[in-house]
Protein backbone atom coordinates (compact mmCIF):
# COMPACT_ATOMS: atom_id res chain seq x y z
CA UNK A 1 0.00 0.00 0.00
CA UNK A 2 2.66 2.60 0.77
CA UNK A 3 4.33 2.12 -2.70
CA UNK A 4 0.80 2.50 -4.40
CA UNK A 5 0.60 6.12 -1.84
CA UNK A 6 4.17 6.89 -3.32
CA UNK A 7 3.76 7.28 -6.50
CA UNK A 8 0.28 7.92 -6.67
CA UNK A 9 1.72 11.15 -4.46
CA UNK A 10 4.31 11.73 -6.77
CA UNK A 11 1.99 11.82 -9.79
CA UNK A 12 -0.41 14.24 -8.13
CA UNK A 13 3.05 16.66 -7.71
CA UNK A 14 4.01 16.28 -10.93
CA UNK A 15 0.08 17.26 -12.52
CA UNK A 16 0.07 20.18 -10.11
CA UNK A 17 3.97 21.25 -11.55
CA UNK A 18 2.80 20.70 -15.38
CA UNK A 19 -0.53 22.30 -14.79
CA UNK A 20 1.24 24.92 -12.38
CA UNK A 21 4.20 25.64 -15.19
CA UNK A 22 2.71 24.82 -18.18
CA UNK A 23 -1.52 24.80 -19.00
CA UNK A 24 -2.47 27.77 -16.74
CA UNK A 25 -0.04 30.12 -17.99
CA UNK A 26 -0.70 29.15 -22.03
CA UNK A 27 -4.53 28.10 -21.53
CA UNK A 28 -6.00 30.10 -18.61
CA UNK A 29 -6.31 33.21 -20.65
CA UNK A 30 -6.71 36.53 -20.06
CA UNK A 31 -9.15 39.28 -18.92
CA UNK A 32 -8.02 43.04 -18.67
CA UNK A 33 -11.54 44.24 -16.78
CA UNK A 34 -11.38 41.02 -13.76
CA UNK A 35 -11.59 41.65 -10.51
CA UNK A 36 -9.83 38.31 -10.20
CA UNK A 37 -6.85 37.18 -12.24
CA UNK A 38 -8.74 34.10 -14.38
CA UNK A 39 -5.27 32.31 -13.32
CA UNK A 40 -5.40 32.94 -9.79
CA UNK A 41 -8.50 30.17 -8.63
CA UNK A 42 -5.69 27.36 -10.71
CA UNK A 43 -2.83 28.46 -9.43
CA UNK A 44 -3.98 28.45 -5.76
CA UNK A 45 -5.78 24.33 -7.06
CA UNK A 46 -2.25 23.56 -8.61
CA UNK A 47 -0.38 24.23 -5.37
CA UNK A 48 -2.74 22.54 -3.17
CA UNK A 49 -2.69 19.76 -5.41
CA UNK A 50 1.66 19.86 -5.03
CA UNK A 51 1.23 20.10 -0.95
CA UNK A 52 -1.22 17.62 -0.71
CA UNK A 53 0.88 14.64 -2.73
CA UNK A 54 3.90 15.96 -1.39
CA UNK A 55 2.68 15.12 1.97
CA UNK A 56 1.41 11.88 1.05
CA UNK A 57 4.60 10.90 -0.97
CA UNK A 58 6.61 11.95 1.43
CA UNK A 59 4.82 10.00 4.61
CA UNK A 60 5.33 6.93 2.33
CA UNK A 61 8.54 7.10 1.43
CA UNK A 62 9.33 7.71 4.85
CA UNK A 63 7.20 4.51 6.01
CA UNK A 64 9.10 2.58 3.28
CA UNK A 65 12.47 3.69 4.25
CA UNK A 66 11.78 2.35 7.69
CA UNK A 67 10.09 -0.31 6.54
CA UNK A 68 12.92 -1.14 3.73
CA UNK A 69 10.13 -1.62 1.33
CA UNK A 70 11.56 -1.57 -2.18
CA UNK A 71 10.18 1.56 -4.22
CA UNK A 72 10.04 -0.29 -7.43
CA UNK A 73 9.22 -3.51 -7.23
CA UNK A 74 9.50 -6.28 -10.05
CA UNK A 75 6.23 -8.11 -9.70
CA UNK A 76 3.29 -5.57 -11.24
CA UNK A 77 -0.04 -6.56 -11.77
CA UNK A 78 -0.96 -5.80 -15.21
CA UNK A 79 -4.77 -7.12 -14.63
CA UNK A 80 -5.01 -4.30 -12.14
CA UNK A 81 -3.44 -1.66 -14.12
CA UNK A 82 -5.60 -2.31 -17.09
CA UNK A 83 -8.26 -2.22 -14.87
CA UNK A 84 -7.43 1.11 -13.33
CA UNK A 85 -7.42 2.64 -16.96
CA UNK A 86 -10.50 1.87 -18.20
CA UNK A 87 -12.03 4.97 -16.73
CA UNK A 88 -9.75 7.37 -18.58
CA UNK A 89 -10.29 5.58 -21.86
CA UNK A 90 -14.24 6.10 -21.10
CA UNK A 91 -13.86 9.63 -20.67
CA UNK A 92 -11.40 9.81 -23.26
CA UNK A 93 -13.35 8.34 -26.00
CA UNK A 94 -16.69 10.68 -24.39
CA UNK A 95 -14.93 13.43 -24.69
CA UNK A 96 -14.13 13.01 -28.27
CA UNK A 97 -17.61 12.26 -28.84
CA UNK A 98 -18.78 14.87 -27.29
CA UNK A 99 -16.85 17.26 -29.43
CA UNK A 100 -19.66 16.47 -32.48
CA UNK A 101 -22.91 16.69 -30.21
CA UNK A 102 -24.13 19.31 -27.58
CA UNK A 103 -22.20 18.94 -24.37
CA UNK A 104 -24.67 20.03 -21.84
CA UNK A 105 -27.75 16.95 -22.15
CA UNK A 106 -24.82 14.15 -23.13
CA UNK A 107 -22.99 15.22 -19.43
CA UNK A 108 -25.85 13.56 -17.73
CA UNK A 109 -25.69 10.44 -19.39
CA UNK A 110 -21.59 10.32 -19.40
CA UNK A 111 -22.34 10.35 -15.50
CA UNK A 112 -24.55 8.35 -15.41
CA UNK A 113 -22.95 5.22 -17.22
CA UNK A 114 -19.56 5.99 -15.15
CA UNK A 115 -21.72 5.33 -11.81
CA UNK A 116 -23.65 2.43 -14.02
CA UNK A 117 -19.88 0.87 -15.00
CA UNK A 118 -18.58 1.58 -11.87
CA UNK A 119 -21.42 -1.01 -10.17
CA UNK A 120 -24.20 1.88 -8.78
CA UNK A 121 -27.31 0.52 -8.75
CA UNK A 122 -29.56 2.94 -7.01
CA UNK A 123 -31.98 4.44 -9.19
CA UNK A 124 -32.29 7.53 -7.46
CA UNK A 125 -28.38 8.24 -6.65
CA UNK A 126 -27.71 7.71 -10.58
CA UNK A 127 -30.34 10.47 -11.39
CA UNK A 128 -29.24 12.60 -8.77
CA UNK A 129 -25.67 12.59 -9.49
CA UNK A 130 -26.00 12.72 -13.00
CA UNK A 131 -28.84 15.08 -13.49
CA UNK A 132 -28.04 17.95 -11.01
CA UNK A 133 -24.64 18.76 -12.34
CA UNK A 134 -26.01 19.17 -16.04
CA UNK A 135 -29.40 21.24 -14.74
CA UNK A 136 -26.92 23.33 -12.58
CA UNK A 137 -24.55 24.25 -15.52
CA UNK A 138 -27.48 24.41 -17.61
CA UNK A 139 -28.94 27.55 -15.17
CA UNK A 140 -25.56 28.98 -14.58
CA UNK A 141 -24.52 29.31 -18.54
CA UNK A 142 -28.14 29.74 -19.84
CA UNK A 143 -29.61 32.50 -17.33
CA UNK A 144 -26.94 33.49 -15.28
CA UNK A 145 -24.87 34.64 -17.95
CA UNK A 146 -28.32 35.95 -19.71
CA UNK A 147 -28.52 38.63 -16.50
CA UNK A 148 -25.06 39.38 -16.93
CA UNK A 149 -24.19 38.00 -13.37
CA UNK A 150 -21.52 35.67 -14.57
């Protein structure tokens, strides 16, 4: 477990530095009349994120140095790690097809067969989590932005 926390850690830092040094300062844009930087809210994510799997990279490799736990070890379980990827492929391959249909009513479903995949079976929990996010985004970018509040 505390080589899994390792480098799952240690991937989280690295996101936060690429996201950190490289997408918010090419893709966050930029608005002259803001109250608020629009690169502010990620930088302030990106750091947390490098803190936060710091801290838990750190308390492993500190529980595997004591431990003398190998770091890299030479039996891996490819069964597991194909079966950790399949969610990324599913949103991969949703998000290319949601680049040919309206995003907004296709979110709700794309929830809703992630829960359905992932083994949820309660009716009302698949609705709920699949339905509010869409109707919410729906309010904020239909009349929010049509009152000229966002």
């Amino acid at each position: 477990m505390q080589r899994a926390d390792f480098w799952s850690g240690l991937a989280v830092v690295v996101f936060g530095f690429v996201a950190l040094l490289w997408a918010i300062p090419n893709y966050a844009g930029s608005n002259p009349f803001a109250q608020m930087p629009p690169e502010l809210l990620p930088n302030i994510a990106a750091i947390i994120m490098i803190v936060c799997g710091g801290v838990v990279a750190g308390k492993a490799l500190v529980i595997m140095l004591r431990e003398k736990i190998a770091i890299v070890s030479k039996d891996v379980d490819w069964v597991a790690i194909g079966w950790a990827l399949w969610p990324f492929l599913y949103v991969a391959v949703a998000i290319w097809f949601m680049s040919f249909i309206k995003i907004t009513w296709f979110g709700a479903f794309l929830i809703a067969g992630m829960l359905i995949l992932l083994g949820e079976r309660r009716w009302y929990l698949i609705l709920g989590c699949s339905l509010v996010p869409v109707a919410m985004l729906y309010f904020l970018s239909v009349y929010m932005m049509r009152v000229g509040v966002v």
